[in-house]
PDB file of N, CA and C in Angstrom:
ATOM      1  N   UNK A   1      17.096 -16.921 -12.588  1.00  0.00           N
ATOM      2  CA  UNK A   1      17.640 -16.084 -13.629  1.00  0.00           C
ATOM      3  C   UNK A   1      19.112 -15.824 -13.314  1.00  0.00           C
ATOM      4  N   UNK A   2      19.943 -15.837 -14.353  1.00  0.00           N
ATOM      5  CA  UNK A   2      21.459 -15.641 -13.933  1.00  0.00           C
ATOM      6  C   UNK A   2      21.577 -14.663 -14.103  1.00  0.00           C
ATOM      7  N   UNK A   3      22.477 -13.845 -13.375  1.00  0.00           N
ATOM      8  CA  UNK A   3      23.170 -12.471 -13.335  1.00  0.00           C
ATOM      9  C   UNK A   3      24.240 -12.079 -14.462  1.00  0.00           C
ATOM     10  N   UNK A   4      24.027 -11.085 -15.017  1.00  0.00           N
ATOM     11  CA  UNK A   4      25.288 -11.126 -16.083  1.00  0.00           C
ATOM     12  C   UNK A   4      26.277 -10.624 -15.105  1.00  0.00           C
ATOM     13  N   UNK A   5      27.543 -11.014 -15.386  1.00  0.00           N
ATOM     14  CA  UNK A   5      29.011 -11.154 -15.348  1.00  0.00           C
ATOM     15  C   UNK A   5      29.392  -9.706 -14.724  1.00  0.00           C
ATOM     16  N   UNK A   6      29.084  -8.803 -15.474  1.00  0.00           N
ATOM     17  CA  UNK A   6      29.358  -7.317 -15.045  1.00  0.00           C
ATOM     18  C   UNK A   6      28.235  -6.784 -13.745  1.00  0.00           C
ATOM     19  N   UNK A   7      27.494  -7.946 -13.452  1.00  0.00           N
ATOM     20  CA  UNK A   7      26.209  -6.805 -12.306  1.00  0.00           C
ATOM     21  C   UNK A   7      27.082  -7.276 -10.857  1.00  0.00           C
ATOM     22  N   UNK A   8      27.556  -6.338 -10.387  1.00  0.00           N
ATOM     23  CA  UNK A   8      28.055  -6.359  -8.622  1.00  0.00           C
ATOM     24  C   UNK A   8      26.516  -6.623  -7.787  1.00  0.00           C
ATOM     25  N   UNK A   9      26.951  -7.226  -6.746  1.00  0.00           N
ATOM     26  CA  UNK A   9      25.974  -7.883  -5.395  1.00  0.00           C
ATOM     27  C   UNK A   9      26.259  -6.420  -4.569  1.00  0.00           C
ATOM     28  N   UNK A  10      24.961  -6.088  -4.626  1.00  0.00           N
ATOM     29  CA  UNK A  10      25.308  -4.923  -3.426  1.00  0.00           C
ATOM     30  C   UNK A  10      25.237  -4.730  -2.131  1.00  0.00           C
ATOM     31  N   UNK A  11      26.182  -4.675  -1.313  1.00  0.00           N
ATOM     32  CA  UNK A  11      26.002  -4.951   0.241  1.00  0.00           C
ATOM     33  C   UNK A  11      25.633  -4.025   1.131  1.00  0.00           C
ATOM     34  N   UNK A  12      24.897  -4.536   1.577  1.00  0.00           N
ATOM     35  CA  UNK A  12      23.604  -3.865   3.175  1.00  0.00           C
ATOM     36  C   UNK A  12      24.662  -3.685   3.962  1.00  0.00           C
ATOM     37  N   UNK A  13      26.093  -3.859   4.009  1.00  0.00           N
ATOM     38  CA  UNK A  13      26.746  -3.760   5.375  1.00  0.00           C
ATOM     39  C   UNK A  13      27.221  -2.649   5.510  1.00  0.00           C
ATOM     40  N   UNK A  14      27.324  -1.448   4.286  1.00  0.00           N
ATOM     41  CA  UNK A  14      27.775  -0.365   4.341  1.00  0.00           C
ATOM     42  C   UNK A  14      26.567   0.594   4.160  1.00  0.00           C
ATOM     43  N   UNK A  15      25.628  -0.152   3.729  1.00  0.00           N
ATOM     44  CA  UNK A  15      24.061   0.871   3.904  1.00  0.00           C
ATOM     45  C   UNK A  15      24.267   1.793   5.362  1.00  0.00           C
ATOM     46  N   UNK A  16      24.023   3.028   4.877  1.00  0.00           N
ATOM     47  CA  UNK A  16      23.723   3.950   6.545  1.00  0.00           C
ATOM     48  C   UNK A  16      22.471   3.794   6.622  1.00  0.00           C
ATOM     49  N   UNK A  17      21.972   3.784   7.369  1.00  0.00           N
ATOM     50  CA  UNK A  17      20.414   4.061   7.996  1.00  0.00           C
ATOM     51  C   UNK A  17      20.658   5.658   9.141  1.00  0.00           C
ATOM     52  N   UNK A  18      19.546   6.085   8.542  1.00  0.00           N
ATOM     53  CA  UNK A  18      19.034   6.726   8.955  1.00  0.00           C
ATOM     54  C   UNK A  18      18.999   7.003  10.915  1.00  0.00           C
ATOM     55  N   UNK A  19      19.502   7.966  11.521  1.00  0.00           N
ATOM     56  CA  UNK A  19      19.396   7.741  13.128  1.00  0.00           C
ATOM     57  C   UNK A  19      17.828   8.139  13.039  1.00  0.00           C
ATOM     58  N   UNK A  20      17.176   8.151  14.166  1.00  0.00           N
ATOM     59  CA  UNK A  20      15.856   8.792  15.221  1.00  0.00           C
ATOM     60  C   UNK A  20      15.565  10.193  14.710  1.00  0.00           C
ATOM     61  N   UNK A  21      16.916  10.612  15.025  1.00  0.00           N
ATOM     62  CA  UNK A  21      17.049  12.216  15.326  1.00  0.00           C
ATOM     63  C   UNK A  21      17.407  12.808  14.050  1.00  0.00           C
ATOM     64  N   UNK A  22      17.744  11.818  12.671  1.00  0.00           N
ATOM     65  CA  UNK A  22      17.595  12.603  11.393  1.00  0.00           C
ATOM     66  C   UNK A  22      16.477  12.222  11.368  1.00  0.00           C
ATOM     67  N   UNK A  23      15.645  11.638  11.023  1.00  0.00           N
ATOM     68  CA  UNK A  23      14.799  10.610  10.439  1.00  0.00           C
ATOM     69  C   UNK A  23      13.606  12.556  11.080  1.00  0.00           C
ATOM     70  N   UNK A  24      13.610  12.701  12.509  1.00  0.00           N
ATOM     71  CA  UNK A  24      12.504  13.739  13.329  1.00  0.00           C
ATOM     72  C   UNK A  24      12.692  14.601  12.383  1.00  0.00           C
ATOM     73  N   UNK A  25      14.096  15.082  12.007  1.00  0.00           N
ATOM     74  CA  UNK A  25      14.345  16.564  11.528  1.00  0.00           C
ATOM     75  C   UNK A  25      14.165  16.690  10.112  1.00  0.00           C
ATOM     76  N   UNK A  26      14.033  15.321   9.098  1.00  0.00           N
ATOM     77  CA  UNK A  26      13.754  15.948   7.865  1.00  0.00           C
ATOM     78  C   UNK A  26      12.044  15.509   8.165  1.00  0.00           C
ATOM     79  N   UNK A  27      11.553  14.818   9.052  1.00  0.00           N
ATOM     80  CA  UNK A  27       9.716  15.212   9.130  1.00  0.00           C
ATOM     81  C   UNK A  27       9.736  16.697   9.471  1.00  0.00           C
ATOM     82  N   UNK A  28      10.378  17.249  10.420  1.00  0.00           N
ATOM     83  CA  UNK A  28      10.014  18.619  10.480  1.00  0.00           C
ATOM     84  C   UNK A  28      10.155  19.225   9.478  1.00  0.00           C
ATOM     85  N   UNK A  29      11.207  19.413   8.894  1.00  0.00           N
ATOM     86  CA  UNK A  29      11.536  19.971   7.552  1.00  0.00           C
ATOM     87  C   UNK A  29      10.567  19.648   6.480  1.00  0.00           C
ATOM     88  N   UNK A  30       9.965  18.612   6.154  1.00  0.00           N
ATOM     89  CA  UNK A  30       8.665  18.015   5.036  1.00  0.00           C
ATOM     90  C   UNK A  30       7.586  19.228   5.760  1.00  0.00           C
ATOM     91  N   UNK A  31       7.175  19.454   6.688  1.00  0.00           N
ATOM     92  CA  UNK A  31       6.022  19.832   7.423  1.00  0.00           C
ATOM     93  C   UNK A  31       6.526  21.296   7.056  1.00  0.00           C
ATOM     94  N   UNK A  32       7.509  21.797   7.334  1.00  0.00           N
ATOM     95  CA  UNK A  32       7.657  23.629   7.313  1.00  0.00           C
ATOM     96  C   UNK A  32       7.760  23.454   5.852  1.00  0.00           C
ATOM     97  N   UNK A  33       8.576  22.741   5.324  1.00  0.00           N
ATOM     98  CA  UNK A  33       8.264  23.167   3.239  1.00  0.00           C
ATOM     99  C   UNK A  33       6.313  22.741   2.793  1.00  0.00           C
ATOM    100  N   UNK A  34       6.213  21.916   3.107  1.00  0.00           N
ATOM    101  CA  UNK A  34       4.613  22.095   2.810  1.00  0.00           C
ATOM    102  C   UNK A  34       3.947  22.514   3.340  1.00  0.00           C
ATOM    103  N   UNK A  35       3.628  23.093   4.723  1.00  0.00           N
ATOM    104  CA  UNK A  35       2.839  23.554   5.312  1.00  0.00           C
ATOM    105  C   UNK A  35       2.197  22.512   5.808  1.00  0.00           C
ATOM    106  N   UNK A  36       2.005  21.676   6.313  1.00  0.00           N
ATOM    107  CA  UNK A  36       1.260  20.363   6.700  1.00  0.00           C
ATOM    108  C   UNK A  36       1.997  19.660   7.558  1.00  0.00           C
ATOM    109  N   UNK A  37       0.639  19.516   8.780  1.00  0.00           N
ATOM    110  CA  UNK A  37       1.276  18.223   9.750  1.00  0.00           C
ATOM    111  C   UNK A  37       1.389  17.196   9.227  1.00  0.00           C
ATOM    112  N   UNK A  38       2.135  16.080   9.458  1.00  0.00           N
ATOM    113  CA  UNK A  38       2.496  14.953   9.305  1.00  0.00           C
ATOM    114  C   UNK A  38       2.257  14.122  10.420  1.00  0.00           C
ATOM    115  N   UNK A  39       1.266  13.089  10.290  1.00  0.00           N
ATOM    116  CA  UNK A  39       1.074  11.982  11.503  1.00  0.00           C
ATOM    117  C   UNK A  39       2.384  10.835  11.608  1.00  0.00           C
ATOM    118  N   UNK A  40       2.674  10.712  12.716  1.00  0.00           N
ATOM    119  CA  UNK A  40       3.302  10.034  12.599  1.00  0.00           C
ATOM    120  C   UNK A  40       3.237   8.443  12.344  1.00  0.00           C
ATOM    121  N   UNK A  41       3.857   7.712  11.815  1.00  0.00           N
ATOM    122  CA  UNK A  41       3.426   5.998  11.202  1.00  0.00           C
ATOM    123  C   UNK A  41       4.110   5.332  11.941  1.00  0.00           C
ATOM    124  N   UNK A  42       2.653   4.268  12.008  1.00  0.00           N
ATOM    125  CA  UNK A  42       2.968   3.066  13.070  1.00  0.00           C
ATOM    126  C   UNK A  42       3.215   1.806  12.277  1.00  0.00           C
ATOM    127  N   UNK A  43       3.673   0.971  12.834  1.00  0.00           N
ATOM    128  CA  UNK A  43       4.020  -0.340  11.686  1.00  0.00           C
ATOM    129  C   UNK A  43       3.064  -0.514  11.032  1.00  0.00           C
ATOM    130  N   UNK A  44       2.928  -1.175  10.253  1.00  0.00           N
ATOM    131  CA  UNK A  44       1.996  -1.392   9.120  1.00  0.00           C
ATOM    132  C   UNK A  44       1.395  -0.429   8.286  1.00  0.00           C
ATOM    133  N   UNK A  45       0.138  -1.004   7.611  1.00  0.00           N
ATOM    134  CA  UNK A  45      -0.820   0.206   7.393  1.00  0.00           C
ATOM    135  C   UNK A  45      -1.233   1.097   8.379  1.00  0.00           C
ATOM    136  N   UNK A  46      -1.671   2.232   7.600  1.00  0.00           N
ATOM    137  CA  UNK A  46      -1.772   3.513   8.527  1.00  0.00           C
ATOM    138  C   UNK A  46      -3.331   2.997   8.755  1.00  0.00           C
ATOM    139  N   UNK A  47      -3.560   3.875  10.210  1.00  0.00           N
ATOM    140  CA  UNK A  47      -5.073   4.078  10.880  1.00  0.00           C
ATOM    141  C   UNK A  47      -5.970   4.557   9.689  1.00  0.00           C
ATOM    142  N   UNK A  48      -7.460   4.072   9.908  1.00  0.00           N
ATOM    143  CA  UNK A  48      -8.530   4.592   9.259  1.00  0.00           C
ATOM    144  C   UNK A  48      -9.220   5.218   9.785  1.00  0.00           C
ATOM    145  N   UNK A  49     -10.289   5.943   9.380  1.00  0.00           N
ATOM    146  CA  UNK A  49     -11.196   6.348  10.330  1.00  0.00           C
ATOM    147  C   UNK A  49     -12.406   5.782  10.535  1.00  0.00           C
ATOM    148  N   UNK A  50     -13.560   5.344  12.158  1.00  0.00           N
ATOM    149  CA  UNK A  50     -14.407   4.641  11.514  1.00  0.00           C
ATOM    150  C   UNK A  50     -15.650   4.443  10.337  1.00  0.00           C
ATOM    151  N   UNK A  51     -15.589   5.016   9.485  1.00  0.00           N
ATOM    152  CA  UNK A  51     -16.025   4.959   8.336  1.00  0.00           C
ATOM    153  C   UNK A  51     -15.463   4.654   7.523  1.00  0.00           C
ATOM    154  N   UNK A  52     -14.153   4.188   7.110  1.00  0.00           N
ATOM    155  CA  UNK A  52     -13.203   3.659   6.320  1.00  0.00           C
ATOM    156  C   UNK A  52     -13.006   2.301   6.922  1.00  0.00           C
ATOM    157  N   UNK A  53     -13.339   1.888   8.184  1.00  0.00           N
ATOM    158  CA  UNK A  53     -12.738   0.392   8.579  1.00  0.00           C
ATOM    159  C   UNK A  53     -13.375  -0.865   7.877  1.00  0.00           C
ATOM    160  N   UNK A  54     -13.162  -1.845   7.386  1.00  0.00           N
ATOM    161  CA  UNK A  54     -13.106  -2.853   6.734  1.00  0.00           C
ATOM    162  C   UNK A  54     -13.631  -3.816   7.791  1.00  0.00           C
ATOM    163  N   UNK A  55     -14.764  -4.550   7.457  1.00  0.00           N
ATOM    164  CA  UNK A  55     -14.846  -6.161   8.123  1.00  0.00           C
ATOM    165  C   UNK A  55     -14.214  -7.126   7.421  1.00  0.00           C
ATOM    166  N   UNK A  56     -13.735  -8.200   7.874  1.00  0.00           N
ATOM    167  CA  UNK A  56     -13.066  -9.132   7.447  1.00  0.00           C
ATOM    168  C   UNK A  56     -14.490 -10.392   6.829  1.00  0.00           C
ATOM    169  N   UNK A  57     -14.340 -11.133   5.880  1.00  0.00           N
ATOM    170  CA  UNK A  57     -15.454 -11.605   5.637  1.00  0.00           C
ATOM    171  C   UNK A  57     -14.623 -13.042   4.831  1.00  0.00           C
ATOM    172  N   UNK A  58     -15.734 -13.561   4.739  1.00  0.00           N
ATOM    173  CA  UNK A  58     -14.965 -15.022   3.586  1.00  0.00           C
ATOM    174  C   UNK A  58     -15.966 -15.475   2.558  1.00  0.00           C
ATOM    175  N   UNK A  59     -16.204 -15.019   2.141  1.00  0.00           N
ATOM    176  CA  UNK A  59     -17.243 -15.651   0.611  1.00  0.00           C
ATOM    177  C   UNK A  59     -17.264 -16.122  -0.122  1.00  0.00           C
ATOM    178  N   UNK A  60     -18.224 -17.213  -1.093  1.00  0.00           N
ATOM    179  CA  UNK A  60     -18.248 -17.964  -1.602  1.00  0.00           C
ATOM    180  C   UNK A  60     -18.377 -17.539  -3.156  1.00  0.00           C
ATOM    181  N   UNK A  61     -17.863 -17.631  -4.608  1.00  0.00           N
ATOM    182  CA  UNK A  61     -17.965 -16.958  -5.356  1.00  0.00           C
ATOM    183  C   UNK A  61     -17.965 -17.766  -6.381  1.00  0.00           C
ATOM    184  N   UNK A  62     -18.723 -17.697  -7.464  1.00  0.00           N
ATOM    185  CA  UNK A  62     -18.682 -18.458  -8.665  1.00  0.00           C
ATOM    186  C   UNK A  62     -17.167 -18.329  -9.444  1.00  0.00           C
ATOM    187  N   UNK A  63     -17.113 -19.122 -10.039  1.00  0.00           N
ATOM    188  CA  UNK A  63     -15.504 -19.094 -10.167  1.00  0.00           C
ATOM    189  C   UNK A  63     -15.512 -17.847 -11.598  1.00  0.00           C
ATOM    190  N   UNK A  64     -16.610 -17.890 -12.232  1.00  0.00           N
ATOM    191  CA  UNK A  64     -16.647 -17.020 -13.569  1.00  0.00           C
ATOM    192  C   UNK A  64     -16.910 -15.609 -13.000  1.00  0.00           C
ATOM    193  N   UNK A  65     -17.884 -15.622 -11.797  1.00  0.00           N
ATOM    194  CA  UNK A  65     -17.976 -14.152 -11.692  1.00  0.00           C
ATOM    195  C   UNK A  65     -16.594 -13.673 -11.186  1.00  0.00           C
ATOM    196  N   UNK A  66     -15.850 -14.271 -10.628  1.00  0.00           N
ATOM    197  CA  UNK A  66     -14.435 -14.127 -10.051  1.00  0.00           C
ATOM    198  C   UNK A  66     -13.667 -13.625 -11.206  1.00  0.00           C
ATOM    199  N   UNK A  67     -13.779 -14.610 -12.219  1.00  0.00           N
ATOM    200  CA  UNK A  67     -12.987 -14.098 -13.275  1.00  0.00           C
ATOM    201  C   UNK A  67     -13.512 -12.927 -13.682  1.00  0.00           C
ATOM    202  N   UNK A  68     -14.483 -12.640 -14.237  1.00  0.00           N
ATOM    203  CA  UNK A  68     -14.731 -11.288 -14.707  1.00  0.00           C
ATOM    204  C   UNK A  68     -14.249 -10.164 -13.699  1.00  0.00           C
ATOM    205  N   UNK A  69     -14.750  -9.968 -12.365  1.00  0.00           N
ATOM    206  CA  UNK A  69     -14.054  -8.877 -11.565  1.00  0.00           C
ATOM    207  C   UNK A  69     -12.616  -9.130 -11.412  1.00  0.00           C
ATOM    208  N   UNK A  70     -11.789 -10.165 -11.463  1.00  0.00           N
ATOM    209  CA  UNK A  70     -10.508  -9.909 -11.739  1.00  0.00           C
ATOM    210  C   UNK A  70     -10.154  -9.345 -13.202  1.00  0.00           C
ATOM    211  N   UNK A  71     -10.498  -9.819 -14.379  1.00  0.00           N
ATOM    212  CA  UNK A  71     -10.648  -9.131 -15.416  1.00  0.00           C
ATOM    213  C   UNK A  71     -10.543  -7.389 -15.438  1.00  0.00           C
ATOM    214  N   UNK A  72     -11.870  -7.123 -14.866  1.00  0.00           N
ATOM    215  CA  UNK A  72     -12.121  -5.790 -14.224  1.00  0.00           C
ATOM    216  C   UNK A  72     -11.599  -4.842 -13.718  1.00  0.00           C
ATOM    217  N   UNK A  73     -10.586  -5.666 -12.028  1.00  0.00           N
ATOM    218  CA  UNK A  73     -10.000  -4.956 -11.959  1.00  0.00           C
ATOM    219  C   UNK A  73      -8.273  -4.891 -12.370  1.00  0.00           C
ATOM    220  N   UNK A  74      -7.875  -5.753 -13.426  1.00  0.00           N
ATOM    221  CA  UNK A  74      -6.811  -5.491 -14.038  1.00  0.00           C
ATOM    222  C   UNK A  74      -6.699  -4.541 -15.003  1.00  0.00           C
ATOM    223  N   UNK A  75      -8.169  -4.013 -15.573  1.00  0.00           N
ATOM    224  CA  UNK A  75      -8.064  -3.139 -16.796  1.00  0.00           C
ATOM    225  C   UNK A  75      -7.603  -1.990 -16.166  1.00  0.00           C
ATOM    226  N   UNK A  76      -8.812  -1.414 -14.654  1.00  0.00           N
ATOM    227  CA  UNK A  76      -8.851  -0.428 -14.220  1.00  0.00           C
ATOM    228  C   UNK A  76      -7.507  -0.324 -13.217  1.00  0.00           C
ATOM    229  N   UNK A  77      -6.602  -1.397 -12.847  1.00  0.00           N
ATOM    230  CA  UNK A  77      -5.247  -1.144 -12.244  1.00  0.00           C
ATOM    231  C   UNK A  77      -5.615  -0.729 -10.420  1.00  0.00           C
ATOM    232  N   UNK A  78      -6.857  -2.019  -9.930  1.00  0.00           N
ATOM    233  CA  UNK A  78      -6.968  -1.890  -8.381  1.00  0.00           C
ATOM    234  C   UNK A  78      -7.312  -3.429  -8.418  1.00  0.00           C
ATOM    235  N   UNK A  79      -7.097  -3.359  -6.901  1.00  0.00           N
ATOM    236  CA  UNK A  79      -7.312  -4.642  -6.685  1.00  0.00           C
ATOM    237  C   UNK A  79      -8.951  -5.428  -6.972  1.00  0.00           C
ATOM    238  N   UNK A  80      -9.186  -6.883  -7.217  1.00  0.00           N
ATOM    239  CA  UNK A  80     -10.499  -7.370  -7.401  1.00  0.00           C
ATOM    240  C   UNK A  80     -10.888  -7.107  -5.882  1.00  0.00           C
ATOM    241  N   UNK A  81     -10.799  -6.848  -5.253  1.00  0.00           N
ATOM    242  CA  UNK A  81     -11.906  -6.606  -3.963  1.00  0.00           C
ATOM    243  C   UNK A  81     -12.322  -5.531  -3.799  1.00  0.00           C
ATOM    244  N   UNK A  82     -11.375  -4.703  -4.602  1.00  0.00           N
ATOM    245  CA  UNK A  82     -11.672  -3.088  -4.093  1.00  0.00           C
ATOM    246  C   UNK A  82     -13.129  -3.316  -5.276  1.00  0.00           C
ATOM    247  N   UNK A  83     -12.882  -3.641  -6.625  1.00  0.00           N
ATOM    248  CA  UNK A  83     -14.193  -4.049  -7.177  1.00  0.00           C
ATOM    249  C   UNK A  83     -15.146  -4.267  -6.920  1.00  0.00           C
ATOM    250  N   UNK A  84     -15.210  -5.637  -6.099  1.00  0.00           N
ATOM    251  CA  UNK A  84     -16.430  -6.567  -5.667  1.00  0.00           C
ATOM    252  C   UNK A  84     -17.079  -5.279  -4.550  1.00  0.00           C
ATOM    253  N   UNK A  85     -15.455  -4.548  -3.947  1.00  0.00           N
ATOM    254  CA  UNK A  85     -16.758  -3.524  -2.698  1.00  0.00           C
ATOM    255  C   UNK A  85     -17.122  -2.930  -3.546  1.00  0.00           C
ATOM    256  N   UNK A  86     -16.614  -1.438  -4.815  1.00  0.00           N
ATOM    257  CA  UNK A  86     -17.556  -1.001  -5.133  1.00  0.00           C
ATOM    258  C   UNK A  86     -18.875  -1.203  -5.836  1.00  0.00           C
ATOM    259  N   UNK A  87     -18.796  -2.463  -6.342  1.00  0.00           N
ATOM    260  CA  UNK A  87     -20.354  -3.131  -6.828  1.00  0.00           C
ATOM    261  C   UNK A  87     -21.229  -3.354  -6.079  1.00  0.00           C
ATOM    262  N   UNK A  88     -20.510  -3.874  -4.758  1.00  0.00           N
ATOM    263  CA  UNK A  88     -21.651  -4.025  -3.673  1.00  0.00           C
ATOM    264  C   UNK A  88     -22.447  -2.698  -2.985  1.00  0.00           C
ATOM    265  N   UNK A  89     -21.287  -2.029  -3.109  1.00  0.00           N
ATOM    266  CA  UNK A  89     -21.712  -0.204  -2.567  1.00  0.00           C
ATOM    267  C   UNK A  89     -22.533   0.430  -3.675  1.00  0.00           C
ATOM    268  N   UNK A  90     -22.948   0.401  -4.777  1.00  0.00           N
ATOM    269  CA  UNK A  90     -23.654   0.908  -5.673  1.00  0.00           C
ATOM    270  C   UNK A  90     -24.785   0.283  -5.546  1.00  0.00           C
ATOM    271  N   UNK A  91     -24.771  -1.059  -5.571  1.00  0.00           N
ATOM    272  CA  UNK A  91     -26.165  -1.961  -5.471  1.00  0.00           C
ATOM    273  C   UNK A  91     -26.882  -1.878  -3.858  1.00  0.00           C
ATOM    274  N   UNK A  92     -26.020  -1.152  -3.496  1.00  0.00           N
ATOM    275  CA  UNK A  92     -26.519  -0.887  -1.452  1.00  0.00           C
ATOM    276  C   UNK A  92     -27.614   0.304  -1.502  1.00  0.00           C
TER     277      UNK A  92
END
């Protein structure tokens, strides 16, 4: 896609980032305006608890039932797996 004429390239070289020691003090600050601890985040997704952890699996699927739970979950705006689990969790 071409850029129109008037849109400037915006450069990362004058981006500030954030130090350590702001980054601590507006978590403290989030925590005293809401009242709530804040865990701190590790790369990626955040920890679950074990009752929330996920097995990894690989399954074989008719290509139509596929389509329909993708169908499914585009109406409802989640992913098709989060689908396929809750169908499987109702029928459990």
């Amino acid at each position: 896609m071409k850029k129109p004429k008037d849109c400037e390239e915006f450069s990362f070289k004058n981006y500030r980032h954030f130090t350590p020691e702001e980054l601590e003090r507006n978590r403290r600050g989030i925590e005293v305006k809401l009242g709530i601890k804040r865990r701190k985040r590790r790369a990626g997704r955040p920890l679950k608890g074990k009752e929330e952890k996920y097995v990894t699996v690989s399954i074989r699927l008719h290509p139509l039932a596929l389509e329909r739970v993708k169908k499914e979950a585009k109406k409802l705006g989640i992913g098709y797996q989060t689908v396929i689990n809750q169908i499987l969790l109702k029928s459990a």
